[in-house]
PDB file of N, CA and C in Angstrom:
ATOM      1  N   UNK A   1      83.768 163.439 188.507  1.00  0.00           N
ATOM      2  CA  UNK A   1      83.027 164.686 188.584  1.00  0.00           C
ATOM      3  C   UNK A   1      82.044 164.668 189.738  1.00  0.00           C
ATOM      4  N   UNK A   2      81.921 163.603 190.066  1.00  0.00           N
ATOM      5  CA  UNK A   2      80.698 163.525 191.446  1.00  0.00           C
ATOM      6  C   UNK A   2      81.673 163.390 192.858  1.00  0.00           C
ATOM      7  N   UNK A   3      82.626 163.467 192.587  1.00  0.00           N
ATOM      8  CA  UNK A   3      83.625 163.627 194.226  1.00  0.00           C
ATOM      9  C   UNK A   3      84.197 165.299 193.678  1.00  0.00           C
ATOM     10  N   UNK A   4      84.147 165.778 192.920  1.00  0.00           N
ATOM     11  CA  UNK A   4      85.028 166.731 192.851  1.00  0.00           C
ATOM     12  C   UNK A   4      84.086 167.668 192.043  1.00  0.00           C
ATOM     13  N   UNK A   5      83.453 169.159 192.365  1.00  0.00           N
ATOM     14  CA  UNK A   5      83.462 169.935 191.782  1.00  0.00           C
ATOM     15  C   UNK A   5      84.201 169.947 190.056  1.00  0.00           C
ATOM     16  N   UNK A   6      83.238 170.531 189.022  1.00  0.00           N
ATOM     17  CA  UNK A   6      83.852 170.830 188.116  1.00  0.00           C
ATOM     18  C   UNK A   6      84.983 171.606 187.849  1.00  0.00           C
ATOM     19  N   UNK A   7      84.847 172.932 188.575  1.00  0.00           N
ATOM     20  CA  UNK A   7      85.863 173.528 188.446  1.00  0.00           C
ATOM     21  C   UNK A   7      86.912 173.609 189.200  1.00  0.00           C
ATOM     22  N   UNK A   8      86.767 172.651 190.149  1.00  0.00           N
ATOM     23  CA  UNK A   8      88.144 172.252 190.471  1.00  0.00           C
ATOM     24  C   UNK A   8      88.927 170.886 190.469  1.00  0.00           C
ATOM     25  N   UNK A   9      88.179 170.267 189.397  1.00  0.00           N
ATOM     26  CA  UNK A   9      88.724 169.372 188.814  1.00  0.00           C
ATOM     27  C   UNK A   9      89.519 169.528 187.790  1.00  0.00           C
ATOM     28  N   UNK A  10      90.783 168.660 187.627  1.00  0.00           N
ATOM     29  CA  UNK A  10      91.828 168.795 186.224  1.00  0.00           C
ATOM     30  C   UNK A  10      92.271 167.464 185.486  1.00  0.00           C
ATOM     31  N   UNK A  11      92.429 168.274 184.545  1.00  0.00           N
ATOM     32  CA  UNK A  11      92.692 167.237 183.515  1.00  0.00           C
ATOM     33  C   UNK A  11      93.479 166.002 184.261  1.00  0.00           C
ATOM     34  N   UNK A  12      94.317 166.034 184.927  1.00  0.00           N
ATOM     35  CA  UNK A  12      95.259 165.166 186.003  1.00  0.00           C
ATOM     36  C   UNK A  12      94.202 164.743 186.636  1.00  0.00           C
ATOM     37  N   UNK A  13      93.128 164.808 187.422  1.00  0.00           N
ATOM     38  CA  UNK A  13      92.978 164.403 188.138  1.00  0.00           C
ATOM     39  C   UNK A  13      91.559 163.299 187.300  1.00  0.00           C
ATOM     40  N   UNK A  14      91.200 163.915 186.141  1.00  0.00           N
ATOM     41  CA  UNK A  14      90.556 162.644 185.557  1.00  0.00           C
ATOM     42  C   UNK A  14      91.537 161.833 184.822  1.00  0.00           C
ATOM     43  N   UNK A  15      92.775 162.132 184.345  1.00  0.00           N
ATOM     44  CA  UNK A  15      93.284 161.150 183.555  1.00  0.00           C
ATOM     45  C   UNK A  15      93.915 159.981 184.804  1.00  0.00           C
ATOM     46  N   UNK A  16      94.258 160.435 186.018  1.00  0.00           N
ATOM     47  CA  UNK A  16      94.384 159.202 187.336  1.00  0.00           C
ATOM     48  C   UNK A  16      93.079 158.842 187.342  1.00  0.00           C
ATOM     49  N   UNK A  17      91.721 158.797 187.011  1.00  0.00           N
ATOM     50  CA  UNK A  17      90.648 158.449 187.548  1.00  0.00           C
ATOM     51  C   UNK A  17      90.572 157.140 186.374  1.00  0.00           C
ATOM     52  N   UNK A  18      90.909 157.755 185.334  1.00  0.00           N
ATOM     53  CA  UNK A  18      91.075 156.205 183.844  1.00  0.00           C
ATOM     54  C   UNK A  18      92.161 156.434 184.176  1.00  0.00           C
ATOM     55  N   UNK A  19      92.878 156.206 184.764  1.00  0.00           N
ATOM     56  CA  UNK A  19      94.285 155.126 184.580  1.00  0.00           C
ATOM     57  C   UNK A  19      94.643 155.625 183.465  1.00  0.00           C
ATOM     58  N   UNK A  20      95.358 156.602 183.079  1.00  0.00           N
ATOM     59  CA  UNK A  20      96.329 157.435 181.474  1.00  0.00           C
ATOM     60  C   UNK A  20      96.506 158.170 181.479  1.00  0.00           C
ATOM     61  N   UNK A  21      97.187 158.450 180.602  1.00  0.00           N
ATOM     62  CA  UNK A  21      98.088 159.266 180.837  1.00  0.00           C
ATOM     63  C   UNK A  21      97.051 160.668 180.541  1.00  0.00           C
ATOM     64  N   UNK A  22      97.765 162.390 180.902  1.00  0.00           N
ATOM     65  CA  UNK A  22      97.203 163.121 180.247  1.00  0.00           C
ATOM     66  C   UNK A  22      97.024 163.314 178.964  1.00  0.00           C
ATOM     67  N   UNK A  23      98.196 163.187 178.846  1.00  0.00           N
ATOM     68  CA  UNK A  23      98.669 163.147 176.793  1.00  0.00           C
ATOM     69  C   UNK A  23      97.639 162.181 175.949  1.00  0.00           C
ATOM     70  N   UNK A  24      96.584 160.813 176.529  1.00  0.00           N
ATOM     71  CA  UNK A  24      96.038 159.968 175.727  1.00  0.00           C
ATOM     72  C   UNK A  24      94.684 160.435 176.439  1.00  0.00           C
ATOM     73  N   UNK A  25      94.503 161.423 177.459  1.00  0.00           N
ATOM     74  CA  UNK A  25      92.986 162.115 177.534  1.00  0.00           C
ATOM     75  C   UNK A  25      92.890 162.647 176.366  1.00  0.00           C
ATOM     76  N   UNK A  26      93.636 163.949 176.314  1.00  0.00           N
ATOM     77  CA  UNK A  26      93.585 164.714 175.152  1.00  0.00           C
ATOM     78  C   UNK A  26      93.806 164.218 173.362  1.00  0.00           C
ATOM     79  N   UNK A  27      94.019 162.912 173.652  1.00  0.00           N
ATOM     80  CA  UNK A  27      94.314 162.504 172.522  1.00  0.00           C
ATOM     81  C   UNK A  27      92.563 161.807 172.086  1.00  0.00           C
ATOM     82  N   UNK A  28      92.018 161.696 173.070  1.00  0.00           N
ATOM     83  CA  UNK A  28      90.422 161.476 173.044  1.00  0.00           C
ATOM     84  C   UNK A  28      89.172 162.676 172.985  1.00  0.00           C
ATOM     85  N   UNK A  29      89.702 163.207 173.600  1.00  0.00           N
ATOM     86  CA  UNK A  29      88.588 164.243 174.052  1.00  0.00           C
ATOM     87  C   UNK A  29      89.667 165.702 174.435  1.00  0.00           C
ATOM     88  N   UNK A  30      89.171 167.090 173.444  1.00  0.00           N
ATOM     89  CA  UNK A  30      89.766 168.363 173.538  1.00  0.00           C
ATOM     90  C   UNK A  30      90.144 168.961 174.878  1.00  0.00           C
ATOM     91  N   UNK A  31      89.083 169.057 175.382  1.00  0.00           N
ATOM     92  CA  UNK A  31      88.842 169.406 176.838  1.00  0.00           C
ATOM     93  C   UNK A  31      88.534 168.714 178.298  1.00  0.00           C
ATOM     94  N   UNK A  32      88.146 169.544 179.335  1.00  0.00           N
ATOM     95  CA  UNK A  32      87.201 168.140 180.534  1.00  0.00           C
ATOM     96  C   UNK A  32      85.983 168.898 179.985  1.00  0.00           C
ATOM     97  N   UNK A  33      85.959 170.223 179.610  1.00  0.00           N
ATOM     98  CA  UNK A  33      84.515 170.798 179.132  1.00  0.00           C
ATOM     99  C   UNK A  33      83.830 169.454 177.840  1.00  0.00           C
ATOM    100  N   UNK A  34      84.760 169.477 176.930  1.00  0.00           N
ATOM    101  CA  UNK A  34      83.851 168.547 176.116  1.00  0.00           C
ATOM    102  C   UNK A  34      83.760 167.111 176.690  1.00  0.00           C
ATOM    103  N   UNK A  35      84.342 166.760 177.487  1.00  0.00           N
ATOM    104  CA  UNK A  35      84.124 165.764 178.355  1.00  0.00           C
ATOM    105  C   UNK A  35      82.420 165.631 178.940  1.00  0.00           C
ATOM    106  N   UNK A  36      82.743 166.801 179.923  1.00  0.00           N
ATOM    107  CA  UNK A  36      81.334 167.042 180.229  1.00  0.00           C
ATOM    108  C   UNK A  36      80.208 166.987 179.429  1.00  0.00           C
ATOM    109  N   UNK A  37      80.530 167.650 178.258  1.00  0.00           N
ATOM    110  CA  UNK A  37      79.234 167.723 177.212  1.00  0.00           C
ATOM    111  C   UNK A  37      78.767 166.163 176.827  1.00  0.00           C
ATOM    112  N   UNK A  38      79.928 165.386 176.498  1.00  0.00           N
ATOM    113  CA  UNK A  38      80.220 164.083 175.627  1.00  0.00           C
ATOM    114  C   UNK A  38      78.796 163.642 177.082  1.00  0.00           C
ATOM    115  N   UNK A  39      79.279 163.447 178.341  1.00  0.00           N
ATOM    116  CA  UNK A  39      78.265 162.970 178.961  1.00  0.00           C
ATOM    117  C   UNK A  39      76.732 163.123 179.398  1.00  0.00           C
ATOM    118  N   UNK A  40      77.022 164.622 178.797  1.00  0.00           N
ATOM    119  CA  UNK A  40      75.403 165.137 178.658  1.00  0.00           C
ATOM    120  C   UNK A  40      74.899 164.647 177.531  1.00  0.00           C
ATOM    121  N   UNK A  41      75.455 164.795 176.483  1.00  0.00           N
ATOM    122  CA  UNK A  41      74.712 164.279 174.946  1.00  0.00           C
ATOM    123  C   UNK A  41      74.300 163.121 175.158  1.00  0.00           C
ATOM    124  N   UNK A  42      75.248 162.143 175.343  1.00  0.00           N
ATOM    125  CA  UNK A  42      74.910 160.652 175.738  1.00  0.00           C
ATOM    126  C   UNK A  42      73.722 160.345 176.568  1.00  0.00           C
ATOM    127  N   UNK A  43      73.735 161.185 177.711  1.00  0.00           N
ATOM    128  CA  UNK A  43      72.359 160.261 178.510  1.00  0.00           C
ATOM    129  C   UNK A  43      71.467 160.911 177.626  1.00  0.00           C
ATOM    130  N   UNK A  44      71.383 162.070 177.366  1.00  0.00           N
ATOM    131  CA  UNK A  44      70.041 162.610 176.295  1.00  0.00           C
ATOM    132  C   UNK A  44      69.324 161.682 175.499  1.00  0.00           C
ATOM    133  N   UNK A  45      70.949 160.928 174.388  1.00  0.00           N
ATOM    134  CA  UNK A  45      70.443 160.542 173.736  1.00  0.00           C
ATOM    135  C   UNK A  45      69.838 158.804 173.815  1.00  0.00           C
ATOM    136  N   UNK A  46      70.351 158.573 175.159  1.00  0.00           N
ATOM    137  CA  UNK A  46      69.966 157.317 175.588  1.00  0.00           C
ATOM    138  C   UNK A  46      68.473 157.256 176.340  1.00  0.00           C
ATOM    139  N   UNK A  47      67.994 158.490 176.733  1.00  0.00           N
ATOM    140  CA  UNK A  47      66.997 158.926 176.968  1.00  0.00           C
ATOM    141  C   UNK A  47      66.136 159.117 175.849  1.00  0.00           C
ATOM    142  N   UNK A  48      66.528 159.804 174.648  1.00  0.00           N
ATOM    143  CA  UNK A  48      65.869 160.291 174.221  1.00  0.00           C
ATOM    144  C   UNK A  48      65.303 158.604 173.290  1.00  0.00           C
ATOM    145  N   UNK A  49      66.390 158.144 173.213  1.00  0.00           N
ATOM    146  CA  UNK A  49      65.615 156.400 172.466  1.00  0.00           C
ATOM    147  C   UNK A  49      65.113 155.397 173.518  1.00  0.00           C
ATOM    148  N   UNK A  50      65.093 155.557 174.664  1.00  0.00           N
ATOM    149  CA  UNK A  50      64.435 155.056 175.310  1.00  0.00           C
ATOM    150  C   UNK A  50      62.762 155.290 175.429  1.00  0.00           C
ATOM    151  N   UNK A  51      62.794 156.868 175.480  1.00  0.00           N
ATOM    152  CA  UNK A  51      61.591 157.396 175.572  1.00  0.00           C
ATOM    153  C   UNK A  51      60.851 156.999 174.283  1.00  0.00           C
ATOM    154  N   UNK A  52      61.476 157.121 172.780  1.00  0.00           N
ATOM    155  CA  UNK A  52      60.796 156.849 171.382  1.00  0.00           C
ATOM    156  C   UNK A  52      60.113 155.638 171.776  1.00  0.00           C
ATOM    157  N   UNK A  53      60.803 154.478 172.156  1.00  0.00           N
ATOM    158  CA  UNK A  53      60.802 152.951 172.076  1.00  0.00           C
ATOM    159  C   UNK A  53      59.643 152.610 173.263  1.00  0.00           C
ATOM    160  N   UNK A  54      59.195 153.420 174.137  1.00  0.00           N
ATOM    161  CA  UNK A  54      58.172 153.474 175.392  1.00  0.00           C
ATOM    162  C   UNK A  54      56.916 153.769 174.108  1.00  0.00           C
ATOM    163  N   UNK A  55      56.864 155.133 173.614  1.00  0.00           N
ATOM    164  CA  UNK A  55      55.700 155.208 173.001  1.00  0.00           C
ATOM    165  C   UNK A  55      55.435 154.315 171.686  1.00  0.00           C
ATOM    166  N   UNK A  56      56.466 153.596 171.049  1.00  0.00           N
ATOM    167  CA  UNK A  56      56.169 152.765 169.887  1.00  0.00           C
ATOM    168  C   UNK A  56      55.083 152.153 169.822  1.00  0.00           C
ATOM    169  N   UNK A  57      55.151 151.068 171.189  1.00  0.00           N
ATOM    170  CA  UNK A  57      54.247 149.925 171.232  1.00  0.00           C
ATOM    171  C   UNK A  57      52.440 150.604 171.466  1.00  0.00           C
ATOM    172  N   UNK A  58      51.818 149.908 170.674  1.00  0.00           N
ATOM    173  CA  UNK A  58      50.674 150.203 171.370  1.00  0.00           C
ATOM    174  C   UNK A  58      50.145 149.900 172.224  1.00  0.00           C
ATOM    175  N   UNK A  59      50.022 151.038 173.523  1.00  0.00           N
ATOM    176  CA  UNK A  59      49.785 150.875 174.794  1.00  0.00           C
ATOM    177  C   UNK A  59      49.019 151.957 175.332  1.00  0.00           C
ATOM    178  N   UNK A  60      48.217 151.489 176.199  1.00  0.00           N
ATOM    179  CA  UNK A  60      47.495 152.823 176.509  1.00  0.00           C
ATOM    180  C   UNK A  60      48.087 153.407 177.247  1.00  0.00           C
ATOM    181  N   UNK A  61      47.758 154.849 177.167  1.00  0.00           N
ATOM    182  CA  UNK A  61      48.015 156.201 177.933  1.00  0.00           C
ATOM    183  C   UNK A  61      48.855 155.659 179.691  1.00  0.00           C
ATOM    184  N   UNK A  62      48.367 155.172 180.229  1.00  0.00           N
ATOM    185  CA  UNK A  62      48.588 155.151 181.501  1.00  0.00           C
ATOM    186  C   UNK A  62      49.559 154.061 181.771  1.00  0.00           C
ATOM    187  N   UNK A  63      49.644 153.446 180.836  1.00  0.00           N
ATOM    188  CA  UNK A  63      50.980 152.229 180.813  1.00  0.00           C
ATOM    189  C   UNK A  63      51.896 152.770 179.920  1.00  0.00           C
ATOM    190  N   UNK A  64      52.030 154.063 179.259  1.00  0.00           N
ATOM    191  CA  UNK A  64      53.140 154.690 178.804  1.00  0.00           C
ATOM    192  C   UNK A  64      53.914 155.483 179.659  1.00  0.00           C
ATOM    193  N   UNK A  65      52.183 156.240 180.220  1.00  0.00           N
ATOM    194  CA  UNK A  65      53.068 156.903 182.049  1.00  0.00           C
ATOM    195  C   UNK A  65      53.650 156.278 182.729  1.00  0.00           C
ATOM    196  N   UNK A  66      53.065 154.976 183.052  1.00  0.00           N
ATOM    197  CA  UNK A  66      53.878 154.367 183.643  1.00  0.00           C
ATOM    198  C   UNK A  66      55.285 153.729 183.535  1.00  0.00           C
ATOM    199  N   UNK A  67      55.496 153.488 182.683  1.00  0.00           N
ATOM    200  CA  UNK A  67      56.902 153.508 181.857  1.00  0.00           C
ATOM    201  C   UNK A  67      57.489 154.254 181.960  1.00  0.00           C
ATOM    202  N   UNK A  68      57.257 155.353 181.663  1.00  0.00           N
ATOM    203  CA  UNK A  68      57.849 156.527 181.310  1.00  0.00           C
ATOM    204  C   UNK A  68      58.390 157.212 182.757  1.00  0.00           C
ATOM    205  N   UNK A  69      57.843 156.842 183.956  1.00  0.00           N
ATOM    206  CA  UNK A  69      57.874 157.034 185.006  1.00  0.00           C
ATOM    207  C   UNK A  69      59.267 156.052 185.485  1.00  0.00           C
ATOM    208  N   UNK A  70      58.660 154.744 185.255  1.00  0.00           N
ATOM    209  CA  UNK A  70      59.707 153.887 185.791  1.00  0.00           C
ATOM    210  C   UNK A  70      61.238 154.027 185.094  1.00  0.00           C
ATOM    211  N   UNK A  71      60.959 154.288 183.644  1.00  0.00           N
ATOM    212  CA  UNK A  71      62.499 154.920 183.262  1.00  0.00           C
ATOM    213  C   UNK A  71      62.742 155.647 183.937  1.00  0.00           C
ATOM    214  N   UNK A  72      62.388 157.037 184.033  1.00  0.00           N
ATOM    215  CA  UNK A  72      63.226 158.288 184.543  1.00  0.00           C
ATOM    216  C   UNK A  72      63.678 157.816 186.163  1.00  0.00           C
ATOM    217  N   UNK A  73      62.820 156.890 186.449  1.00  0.00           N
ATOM    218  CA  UNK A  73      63.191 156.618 187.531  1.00  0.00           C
ATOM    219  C   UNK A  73      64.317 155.873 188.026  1.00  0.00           C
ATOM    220  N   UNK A  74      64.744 155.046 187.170  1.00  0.00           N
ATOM    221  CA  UNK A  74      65.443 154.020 187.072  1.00  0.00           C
ATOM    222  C   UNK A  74      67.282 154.878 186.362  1.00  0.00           C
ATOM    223  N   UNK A  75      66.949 155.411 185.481  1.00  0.00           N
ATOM    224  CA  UNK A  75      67.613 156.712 185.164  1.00  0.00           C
ATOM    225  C   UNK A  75      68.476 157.680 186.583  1.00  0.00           C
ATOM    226  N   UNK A  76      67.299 157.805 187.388  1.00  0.00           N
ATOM    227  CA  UNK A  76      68.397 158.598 188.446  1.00  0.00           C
ATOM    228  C   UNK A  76      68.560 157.606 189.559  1.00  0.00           C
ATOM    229  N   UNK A  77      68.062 156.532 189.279  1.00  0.00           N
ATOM    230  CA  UNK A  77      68.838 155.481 190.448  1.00  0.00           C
ATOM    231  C   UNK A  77      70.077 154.703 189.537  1.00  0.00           C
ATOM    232  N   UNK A  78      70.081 153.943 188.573  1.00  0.00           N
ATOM    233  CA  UNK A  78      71.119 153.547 187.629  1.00  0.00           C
ATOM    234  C   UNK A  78      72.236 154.278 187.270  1.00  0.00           C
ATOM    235  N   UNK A  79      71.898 155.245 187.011  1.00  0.00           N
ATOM    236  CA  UNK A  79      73.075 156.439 186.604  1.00  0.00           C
ATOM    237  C   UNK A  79      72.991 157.789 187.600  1.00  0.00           C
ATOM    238  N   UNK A  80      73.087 157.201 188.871  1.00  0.00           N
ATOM    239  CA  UNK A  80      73.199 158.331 189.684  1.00  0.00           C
ATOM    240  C   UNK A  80      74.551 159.654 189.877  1.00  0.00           C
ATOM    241  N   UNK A  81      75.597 159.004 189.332  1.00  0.00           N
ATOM    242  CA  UNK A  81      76.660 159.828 189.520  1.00  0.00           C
ATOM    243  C   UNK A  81      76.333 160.837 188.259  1.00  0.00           C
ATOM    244  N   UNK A  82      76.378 160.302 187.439  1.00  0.00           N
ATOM    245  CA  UNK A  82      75.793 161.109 185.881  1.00  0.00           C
ATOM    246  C   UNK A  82      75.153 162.338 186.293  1.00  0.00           C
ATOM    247  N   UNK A  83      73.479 161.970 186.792  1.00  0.00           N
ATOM    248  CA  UNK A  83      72.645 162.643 187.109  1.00  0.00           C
ATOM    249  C   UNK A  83      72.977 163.798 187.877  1.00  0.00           C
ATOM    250  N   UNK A  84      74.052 163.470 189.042  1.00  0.00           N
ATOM    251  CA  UNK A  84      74.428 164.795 189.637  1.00  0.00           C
ATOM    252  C   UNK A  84      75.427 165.364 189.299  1.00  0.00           C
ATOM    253  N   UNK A  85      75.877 165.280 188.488  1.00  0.00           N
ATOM    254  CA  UNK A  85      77.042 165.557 187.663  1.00  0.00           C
ATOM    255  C   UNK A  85      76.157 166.767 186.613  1.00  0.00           C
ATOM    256  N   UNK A  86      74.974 165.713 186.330  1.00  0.00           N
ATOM    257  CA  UNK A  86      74.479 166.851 185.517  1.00  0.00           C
ATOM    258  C   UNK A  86      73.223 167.894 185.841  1.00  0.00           C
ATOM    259  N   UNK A  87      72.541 167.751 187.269  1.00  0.00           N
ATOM    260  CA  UNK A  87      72.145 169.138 188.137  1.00  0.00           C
ATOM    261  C   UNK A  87      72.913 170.283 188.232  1.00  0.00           C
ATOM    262  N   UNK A  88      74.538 168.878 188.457  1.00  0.00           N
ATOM    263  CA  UNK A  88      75.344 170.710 189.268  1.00  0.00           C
ATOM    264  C   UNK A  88      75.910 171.118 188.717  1.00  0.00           C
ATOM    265  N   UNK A  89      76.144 170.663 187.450  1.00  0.00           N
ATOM    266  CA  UNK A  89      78.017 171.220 186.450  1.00  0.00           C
ATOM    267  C   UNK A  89      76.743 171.909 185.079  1.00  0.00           C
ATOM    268  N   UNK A  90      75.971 171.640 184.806  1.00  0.00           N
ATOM    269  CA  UNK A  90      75.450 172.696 183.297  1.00  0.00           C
ATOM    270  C   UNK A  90      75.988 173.850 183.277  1.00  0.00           C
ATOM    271  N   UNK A  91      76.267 174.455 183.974  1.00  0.00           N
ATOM    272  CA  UNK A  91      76.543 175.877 183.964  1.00  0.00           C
ATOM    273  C   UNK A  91      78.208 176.247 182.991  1.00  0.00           C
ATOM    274  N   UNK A  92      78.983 174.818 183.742  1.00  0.00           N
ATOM    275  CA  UNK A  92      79.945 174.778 182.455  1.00  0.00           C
ATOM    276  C   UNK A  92      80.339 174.127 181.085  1.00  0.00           C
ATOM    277  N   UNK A  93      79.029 174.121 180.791  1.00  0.00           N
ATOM    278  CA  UNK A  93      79.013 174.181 179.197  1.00  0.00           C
ATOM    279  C   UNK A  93      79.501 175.236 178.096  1.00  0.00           C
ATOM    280  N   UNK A  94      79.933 175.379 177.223  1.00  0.00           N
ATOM    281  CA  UNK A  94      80.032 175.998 176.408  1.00  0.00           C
ATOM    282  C   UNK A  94      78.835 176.607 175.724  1.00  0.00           C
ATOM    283  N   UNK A  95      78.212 178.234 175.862  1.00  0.00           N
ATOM    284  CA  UNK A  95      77.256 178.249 174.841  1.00  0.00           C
ATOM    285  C   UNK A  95      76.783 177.563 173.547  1.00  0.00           C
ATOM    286  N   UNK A  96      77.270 177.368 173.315  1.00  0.00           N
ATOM    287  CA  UNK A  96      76.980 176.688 172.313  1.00  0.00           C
ATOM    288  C   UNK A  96      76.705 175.266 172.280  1.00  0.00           C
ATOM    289  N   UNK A  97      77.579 174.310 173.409  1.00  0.00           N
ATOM    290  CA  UNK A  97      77.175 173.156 173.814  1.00  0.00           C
ATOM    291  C   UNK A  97      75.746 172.634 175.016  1.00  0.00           C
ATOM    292  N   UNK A  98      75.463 173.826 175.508  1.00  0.00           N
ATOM    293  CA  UNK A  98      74.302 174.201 176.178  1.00  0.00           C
ATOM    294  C   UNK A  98      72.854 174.427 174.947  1.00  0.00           C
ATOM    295  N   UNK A  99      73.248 174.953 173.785  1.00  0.00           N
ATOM    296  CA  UNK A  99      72.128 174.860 172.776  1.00  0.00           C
ATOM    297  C   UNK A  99      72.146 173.695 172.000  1.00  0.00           C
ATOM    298  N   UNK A 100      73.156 173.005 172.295  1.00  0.00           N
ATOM    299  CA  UNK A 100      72.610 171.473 171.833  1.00  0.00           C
ATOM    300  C   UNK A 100      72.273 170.401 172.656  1.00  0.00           C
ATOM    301  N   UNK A 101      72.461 170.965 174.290  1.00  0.00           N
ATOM    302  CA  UNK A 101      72.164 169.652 174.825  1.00  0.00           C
ATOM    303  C   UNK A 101      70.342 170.745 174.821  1.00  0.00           C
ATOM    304  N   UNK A 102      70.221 171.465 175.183  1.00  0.00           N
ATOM    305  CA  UNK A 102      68.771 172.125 174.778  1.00  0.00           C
ATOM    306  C   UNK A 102      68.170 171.560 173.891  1.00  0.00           C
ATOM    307  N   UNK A 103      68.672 171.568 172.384  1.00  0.00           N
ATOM    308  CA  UNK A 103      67.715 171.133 171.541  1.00  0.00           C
ATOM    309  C   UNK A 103      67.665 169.325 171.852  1.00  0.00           C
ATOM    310  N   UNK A 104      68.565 168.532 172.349  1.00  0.00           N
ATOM    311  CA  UNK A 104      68.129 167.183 172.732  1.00  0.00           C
ATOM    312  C   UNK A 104      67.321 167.163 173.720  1.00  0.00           C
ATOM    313  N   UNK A 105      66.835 167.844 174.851  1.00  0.00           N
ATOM    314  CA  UNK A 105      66.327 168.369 175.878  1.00  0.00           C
ATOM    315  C   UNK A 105      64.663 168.483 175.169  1.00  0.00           C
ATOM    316  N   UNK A 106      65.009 169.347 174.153  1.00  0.00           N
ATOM    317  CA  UNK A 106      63.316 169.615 173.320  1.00  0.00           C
ATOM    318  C   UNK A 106      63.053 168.608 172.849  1.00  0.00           C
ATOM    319  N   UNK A 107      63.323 167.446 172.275  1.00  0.00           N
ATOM    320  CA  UNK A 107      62.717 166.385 171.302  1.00  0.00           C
ATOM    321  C   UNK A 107      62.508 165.262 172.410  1.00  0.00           C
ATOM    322  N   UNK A 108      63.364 165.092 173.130  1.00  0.00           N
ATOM    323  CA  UNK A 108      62.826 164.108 174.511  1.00  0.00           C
ATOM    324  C   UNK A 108      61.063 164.944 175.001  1.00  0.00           C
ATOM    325  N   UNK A 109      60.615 166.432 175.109  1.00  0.00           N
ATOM    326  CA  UNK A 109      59.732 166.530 175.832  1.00  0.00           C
ATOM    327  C   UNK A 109      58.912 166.494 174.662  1.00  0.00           C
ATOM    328  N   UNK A 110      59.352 166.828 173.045  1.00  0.00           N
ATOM    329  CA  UNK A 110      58.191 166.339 172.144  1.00  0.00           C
ATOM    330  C   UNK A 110      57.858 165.155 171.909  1.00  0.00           C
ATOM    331  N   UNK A 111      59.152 163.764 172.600  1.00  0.00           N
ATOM    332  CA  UNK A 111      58.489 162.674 172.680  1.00  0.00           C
ATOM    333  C   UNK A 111      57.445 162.338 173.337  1.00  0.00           C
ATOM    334  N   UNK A 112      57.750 162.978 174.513  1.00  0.00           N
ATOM    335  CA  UNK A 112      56.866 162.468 175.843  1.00  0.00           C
ATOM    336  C   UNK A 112      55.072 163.130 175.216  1.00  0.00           C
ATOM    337  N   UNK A 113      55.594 164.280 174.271  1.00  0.00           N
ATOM    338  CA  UNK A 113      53.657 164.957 174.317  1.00  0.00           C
ATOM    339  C   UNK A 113      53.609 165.890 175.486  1.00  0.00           C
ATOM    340  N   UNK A 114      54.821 166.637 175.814  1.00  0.00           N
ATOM    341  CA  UNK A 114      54.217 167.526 176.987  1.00  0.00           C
ATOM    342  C   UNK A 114      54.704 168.746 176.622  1.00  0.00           C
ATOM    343  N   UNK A 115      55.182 169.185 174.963  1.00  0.00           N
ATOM    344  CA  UNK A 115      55.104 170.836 174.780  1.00  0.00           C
ATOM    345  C   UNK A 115      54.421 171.271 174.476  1.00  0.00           C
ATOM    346  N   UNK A 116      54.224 172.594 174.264  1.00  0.00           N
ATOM    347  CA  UNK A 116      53.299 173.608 174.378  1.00  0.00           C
ATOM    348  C   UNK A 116      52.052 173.093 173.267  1.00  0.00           C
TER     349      UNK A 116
END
């Protein structure tokens, strides 16, 4: 997804990317749409327990920022293909898969302490 536009990527051209057939994509995953999603949920939620596990310890304020900093940071250098995968492709989500990577989206920023 990071050499190729979403929408002009195909099922063929990710099932040559894993080595399989088309028939054992689909035998994993419905779509490349839920594909996409599968990889949005995931960093969320690898985010989102990363971020819990930053504020656990007791630490002051400015060594949580700082953490919290060096993850996200580490986040778009570690998983860089991800990351732009997921700037430029949201748009093809499924409504409905867009209100759940949203609501994982909300509990990561009620971890952090920065909603309203």
């Amino acid at each position: 997804m990071e050499e190729n536009c979403f929408a002009a990527m195909s099922v063929h051209h990710i099932a040559d990317a894993l080595e399989c057939s088309k028939a054992n994509f689909y035998h994993h995953v419905d779509s490349k749409e839920d594909l996409l999603y599968e990889v949005f949920v995931e960093t969320l939620r690898f985010s989102l327990a990363r971020s819990e596990a930053i504020r656990r310890p007791q630490r002051s304020r400015s060594d949580r920022l700082r953490a919290m900093m060096e993850f996200y940071v580490s986040l778009m250098i570690d998983r860089r293909p991800v990351m732009l995968v997921w700037f430029k492709e949201r748009a093809h989500l499924t409504v409905a898969h867009q209100k759940d990577v949203s609501r994982l989206e909300d509990q990561i920023v009620a971890t952090l302490g920065l909603g309203a």
